[in-house]
N, C-alpha and C. Protein backbone atom coordinates (compact mmCIF):
# COMPACT_ATOMS: atom_id res chain seq x y z
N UNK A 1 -31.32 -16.46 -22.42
CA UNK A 1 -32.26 -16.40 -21.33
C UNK A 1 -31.65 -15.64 -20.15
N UNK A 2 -30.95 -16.42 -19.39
CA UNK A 2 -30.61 -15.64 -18.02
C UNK A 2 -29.38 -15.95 -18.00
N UNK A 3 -28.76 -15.90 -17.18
CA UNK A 3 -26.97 -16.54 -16.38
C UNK A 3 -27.49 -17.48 -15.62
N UNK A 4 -26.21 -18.78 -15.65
CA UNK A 4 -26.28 -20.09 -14.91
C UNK A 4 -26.74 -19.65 -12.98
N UNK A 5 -26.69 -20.45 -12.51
CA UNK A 5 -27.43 -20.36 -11.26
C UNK A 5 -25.72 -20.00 -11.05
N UNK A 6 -24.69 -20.77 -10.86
CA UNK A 6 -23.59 -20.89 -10.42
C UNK A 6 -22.88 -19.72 -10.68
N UNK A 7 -23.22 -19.09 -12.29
CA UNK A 7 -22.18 -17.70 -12.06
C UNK A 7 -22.87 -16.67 -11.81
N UNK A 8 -24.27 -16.44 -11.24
CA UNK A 8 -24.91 -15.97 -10.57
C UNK A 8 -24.13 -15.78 -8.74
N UNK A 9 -24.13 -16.76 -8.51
CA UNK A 9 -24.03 -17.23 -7.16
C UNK A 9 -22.31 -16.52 -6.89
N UNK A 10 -21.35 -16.87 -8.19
CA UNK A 10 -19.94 -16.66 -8.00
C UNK A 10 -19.70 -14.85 -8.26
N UNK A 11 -21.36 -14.02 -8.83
CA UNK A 11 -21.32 -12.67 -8.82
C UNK A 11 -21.67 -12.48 -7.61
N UNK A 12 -22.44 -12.85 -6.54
CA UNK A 12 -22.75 -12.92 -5.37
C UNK A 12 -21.70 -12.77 -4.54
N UNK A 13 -21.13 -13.41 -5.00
CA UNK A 13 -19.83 -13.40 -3.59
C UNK A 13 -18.89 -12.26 -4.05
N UNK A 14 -18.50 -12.69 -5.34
CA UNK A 14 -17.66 -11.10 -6.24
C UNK A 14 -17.82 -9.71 -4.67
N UNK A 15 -19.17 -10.03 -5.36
CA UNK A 15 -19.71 -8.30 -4.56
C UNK A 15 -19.96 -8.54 -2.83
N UNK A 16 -20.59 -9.25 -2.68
CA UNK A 16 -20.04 -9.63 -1.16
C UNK A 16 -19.06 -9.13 -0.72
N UNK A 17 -18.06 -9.81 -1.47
CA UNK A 17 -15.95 -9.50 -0.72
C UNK A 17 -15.79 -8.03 -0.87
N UNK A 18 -16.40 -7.08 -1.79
CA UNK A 18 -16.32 -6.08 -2.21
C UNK A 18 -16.90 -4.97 -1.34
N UNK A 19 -18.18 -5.25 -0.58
CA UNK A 19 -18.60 -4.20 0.04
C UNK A 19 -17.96 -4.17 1.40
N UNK A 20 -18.11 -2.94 1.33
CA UNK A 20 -17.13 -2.08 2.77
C UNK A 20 -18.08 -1.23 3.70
N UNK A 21 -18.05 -1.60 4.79
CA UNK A 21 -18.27 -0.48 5.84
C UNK A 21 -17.12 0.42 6.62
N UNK A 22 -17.38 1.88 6.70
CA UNK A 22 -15.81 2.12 6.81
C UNK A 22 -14.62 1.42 6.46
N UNK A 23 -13.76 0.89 7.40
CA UNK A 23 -12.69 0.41 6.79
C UNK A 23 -12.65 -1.29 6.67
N UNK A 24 -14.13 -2.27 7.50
CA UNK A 24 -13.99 -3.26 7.65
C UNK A 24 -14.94 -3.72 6.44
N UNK A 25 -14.08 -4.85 6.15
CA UNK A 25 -15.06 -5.93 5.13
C UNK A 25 -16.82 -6.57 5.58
N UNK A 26 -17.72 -6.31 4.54
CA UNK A 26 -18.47 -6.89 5.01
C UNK A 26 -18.85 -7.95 4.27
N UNK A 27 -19.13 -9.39 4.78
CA UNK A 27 -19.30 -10.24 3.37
C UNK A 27 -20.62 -11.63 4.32
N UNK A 28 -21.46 -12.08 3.38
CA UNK A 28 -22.28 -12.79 3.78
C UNK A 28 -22.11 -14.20 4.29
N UNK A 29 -21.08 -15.12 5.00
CA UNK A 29 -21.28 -15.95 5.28
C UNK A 29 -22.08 -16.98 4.68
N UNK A 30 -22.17 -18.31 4.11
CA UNK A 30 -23.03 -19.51 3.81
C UNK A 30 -23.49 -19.61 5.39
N UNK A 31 -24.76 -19.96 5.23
CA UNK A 31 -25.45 -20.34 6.50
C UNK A 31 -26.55 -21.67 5.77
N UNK A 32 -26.28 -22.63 6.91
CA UNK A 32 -26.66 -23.57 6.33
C UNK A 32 -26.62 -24.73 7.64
N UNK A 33 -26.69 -25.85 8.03
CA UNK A 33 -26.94 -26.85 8.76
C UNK A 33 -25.31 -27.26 8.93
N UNK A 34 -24.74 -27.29 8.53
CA UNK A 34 -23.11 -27.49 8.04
C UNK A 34 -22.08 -26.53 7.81
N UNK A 35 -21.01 -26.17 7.88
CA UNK A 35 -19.92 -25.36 8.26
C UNK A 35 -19.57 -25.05 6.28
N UNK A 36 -19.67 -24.25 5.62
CA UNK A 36 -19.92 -24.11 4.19
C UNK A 36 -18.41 -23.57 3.49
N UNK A 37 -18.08 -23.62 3.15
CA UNK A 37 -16.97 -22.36 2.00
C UNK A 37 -17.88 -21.82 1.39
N UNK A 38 -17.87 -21.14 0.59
CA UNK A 38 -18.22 -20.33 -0.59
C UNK A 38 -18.27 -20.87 -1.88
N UNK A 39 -17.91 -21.91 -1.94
CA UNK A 39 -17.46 -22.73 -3.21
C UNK A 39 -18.50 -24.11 -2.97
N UNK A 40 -18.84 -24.81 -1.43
CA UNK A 40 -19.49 -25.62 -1.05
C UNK A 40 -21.31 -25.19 -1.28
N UNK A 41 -20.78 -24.34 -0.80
CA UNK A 41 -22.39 -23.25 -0.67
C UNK A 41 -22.91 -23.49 -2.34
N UNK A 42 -22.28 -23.21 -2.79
CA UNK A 42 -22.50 -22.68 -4.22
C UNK A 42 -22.83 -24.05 -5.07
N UNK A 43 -21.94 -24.65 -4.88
CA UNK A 43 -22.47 -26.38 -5.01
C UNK A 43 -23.60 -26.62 -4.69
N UNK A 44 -23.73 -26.40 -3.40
CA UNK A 44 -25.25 -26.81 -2.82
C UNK A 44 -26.62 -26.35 -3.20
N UNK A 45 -26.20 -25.32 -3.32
CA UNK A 45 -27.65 -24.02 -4.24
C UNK A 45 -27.65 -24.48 -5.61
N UNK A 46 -26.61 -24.96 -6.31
CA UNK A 46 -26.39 -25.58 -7.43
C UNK A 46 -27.42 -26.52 -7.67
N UNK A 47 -27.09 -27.07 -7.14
CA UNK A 47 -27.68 -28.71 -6.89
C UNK A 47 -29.28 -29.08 -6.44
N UNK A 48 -29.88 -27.73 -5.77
CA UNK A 48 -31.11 -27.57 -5.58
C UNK A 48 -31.97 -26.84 -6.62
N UNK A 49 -31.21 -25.90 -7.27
CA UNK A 49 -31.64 -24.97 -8.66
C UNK A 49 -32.00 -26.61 -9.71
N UNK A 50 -30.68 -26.88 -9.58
CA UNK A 50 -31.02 -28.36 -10.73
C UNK A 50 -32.44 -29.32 -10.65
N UNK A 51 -32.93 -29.05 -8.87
CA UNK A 51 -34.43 -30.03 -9.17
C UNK A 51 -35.29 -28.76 -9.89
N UNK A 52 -35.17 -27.82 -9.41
CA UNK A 52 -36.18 -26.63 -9.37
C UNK A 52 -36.14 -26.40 -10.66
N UNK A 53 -35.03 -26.76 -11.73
CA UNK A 53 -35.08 -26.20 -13.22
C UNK A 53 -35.92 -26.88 -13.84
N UNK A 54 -36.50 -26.45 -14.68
CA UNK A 54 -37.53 -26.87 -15.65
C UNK A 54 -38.79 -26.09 -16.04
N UNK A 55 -39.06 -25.56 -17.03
CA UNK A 55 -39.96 -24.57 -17.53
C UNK A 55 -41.45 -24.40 -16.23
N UNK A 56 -41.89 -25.64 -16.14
CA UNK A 56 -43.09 -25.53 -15.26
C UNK A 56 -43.13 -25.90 -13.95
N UNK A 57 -41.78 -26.38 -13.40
CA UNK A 57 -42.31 -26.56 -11.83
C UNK A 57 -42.03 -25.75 -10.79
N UNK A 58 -41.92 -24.44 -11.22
CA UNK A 58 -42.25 -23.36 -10.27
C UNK A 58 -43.62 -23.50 -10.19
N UNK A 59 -44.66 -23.29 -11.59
CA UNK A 59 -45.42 -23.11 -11.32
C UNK A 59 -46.40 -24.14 -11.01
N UNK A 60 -46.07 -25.22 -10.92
CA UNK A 60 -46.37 -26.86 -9.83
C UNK A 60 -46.23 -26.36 -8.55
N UNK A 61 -45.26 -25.95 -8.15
CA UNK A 61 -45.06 -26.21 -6.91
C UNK A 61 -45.82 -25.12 -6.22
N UNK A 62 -46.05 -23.55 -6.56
CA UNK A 62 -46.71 -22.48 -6.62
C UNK A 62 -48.49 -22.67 -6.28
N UNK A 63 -48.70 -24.02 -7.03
CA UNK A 63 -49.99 -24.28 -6.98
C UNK A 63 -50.43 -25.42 -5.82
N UNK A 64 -49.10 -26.34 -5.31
CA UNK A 64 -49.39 -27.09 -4.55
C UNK A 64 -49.09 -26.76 -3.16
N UNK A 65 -48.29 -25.37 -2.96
CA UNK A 65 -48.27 -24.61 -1.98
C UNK A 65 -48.87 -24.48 -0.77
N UNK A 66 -50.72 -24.55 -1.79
CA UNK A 66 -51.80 -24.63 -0.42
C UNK A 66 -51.81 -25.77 0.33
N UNK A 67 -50.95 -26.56 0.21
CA UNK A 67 -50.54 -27.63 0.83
C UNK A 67 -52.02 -28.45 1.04
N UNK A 68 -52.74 -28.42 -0.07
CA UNK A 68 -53.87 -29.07 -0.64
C UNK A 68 -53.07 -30.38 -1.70
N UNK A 69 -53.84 -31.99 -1.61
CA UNK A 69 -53.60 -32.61 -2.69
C UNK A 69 -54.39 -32.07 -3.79
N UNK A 70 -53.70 -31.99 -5.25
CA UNK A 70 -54.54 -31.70 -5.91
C UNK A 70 -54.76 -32.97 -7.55
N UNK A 71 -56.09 -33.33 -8.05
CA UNK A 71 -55.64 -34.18 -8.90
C UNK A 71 -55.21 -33.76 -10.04
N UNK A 72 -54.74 -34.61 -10.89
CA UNK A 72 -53.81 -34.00 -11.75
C UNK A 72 -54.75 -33.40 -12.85
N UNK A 73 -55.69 -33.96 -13.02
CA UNK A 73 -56.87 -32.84 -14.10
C UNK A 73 -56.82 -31.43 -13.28
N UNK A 74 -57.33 -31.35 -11.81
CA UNK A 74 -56.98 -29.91 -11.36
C UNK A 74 -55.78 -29.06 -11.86
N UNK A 75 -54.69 -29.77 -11.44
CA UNK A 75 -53.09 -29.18 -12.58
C UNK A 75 -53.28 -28.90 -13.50
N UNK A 76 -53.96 -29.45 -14.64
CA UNK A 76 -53.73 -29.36 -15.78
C UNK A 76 -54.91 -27.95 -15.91
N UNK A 77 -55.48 -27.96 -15.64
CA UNK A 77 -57.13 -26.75 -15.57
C UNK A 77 -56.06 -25.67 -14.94
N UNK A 78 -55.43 -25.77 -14.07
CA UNK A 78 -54.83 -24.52 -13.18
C UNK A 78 -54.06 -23.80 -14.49
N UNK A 79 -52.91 -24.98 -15.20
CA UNK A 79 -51.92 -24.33 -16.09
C UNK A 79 -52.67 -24.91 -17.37
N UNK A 80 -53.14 -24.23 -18.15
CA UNK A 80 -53.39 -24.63 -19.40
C UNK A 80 -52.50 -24.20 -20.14
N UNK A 81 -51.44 -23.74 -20.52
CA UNK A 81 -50.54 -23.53 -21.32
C UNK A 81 -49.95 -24.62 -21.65
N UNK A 82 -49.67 -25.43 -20.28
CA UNK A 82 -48.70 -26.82 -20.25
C UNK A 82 -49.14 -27.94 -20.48
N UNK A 83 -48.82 -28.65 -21.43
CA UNK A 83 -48.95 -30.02 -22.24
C UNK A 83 -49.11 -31.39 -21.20
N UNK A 84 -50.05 -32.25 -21.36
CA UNK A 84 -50.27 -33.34 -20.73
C UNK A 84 -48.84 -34.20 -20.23
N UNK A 85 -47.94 -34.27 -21.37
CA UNK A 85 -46.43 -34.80 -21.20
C UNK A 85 -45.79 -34.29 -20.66
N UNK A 86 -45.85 -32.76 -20.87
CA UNK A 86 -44.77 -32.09 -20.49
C UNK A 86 -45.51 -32.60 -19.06
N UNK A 87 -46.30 -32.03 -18.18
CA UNK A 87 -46.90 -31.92 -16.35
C UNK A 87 -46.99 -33.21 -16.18
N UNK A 88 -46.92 -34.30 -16.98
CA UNK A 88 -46.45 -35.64 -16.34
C UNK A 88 -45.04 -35.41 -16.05
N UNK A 89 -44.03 -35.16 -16.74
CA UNK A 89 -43.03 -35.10 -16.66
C UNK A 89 -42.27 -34.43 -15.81
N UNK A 90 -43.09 -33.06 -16.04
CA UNK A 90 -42.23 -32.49 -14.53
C UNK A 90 -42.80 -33.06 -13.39
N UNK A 91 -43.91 -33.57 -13.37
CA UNK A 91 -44.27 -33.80 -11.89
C UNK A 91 -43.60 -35.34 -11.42
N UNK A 92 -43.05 -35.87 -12.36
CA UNK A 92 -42.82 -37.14 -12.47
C UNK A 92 -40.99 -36.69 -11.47
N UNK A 93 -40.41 -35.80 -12.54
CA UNK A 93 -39.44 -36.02 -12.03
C UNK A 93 -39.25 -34.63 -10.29
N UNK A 94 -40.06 -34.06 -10.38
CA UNK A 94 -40.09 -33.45 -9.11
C UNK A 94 -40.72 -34.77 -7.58
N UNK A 95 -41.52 -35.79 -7.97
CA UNK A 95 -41.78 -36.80 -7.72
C UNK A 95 -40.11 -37.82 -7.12
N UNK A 96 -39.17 -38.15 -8.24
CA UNK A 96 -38.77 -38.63 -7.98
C UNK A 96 -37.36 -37.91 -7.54
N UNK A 97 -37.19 -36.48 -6.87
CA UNK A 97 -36.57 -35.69 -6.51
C UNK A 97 -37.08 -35.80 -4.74
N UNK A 98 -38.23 -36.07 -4.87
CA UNK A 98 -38.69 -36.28 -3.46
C UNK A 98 -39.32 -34.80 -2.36
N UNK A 99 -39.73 -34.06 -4.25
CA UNK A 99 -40.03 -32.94 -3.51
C UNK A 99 -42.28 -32.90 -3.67
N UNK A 100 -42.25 -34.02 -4.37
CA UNK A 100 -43.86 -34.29 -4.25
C UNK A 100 -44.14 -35.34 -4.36
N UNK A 101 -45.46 -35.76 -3.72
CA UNK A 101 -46.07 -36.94 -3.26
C UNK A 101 -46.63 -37.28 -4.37
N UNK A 102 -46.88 -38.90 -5.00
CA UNK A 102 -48.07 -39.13 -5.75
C UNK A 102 -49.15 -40.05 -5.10
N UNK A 103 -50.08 -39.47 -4.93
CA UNK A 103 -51.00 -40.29 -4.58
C UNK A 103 -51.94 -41.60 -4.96
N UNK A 104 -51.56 -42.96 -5.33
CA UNK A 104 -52.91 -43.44 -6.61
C UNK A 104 -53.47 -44.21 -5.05
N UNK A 105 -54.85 -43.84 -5.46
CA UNK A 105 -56.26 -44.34 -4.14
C UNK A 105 -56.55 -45.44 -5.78
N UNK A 106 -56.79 -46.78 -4.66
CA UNK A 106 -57.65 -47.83 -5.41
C UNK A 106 -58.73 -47.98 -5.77
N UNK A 107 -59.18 -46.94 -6.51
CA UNK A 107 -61.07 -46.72 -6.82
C UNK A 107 -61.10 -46.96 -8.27
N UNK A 108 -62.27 -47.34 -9.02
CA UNK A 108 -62.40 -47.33 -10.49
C UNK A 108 -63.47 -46.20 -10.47
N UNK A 109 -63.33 -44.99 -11.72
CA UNK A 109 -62.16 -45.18 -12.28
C UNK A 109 -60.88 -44.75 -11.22
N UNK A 110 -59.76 -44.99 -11.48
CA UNK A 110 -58.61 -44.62 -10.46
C UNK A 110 -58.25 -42.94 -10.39
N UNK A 111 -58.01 -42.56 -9.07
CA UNK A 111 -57.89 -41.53 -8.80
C UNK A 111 -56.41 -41.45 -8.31
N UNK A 112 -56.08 -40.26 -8.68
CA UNK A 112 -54.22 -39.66 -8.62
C UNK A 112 -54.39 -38.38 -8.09
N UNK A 113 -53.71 -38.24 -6.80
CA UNK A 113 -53.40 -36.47 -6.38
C UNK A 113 -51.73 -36.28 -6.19
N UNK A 114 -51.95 -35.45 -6.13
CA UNK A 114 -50.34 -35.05 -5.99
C UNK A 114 -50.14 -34.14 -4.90
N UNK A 115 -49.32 -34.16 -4.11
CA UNK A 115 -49.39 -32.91 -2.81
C UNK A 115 -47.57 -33.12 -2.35
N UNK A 116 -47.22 -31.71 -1.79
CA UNK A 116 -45.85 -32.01 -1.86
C UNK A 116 -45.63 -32.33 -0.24
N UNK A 117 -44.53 -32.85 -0.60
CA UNK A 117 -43.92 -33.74 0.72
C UNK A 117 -43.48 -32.66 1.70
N UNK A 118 -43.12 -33.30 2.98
CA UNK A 118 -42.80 -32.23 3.89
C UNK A 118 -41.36 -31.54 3.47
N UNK A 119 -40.52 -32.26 2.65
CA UNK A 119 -39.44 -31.37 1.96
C UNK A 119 -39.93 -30.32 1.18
N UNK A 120 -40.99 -30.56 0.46
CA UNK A 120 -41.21 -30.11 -0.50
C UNK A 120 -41.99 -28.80 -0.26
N UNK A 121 -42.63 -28.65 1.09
CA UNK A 121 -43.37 -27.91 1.73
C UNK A 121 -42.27 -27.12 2.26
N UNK A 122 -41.31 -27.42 3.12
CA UNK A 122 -40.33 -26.45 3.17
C UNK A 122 -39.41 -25.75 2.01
N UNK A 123 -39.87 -25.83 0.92
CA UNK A 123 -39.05 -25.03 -0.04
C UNK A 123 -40.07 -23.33 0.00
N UNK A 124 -41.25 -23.59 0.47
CA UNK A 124 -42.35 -22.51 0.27
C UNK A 124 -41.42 -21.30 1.10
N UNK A 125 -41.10 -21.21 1.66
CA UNK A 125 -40.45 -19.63 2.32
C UNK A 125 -39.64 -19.40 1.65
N UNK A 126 -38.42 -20.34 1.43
CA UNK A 126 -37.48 -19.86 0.36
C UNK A 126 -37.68 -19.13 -0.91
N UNK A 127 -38.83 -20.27 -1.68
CA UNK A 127 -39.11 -19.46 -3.00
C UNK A 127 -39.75 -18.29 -2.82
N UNK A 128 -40.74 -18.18 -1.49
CA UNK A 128 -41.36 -16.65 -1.08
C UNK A 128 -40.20 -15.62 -1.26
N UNK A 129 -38.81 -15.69 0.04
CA UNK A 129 -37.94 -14.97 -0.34
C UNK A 129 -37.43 -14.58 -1.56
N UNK A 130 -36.96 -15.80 -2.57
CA UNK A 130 -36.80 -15.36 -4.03
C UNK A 130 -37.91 -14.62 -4.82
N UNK A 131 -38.94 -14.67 -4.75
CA UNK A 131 -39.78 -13.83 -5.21
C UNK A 131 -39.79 -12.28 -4.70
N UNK A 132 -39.61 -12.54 -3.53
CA UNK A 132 -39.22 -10.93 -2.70
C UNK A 132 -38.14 -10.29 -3.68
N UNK A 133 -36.82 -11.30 -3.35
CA UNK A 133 -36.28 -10.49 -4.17
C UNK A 133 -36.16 -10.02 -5.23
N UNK A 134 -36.80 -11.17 -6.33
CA UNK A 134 -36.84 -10.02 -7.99
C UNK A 134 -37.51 -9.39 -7.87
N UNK A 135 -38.99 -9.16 -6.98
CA UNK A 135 -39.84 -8.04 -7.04
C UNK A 135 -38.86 -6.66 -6.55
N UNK A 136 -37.93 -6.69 -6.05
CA UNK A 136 -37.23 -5.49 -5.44
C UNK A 136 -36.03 -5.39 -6.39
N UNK A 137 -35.97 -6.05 -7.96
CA UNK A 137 -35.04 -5.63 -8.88
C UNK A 137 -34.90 -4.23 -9.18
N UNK A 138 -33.88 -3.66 -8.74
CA UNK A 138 -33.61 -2.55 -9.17
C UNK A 138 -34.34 -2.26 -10.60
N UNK A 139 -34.91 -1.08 -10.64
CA UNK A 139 -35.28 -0.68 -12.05
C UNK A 139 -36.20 -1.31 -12.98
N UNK A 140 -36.87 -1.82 -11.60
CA UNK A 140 -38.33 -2.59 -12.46
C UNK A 140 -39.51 -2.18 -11.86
């Protein structure tokens, strides 16, 4: 498939240390809420790739974006490719990652929405940026 998030991240810096302006180094700094290494950083992006992995909850989170609740029959109509288990599952464990809300309202029959949390709402610029950037993959 692809390369790990981590030796991704450890080619990142590779080339970082590497580029030069005239004679001075130029290299990207971790920027972050906290004072980072390069090695901390990398942990940390680590560790956030790990909720984000899983075949379908990009495209969960992609859809809950509009920062609309949506019920989970809506999900399932949005992605029809993806299996009833499987979109319990990811939403279950993006749920208990604390990056989406579940909603159950006490009505018969019972009603379930899902809408992401205000963490979960701040991941939306980031993944915007990541999308920026593979769209600007060299040679695509």
């Amino acid at each position: 498939m692809g390369q790990s998030p981590s030796f991704v991240l450890e080619m990142r810096w590779a080339y970082a240390e590497k580029m030069t302006r005239t004679d001075e180094k130029v290299s990207y700094p971790p920027k972050g809420k906290h004072e980072h290494t390069p090695l901390t950083a990398a942990e940390g992006v680590t560790a956030a790739f790990r909720i984000l992995e899983g075949r379908w909850k990009m495209v969960i989170l992609f859809h809950l974006f509009s920062g609309d609740a949506l019920r989970f029959s809506e999900l399932e109509r949005a992605i029809p490719a993806v299996s009833q288990k499987m979109l319990i599952q990811q939403l279950r464990q993006l749920e208990s990652d604390g990056v989406v809300q579940r909603i159950v309202y006490p009505e018969v029959p019972p009603r379930v929405e899902y809408r992401l949390t205000p963490w979960g709402l701040a991941l939306c610029p980031a993944l915007d940026a990541i999308l920026s950037w593979a769209e600007d993959r060299p040679g695509s």
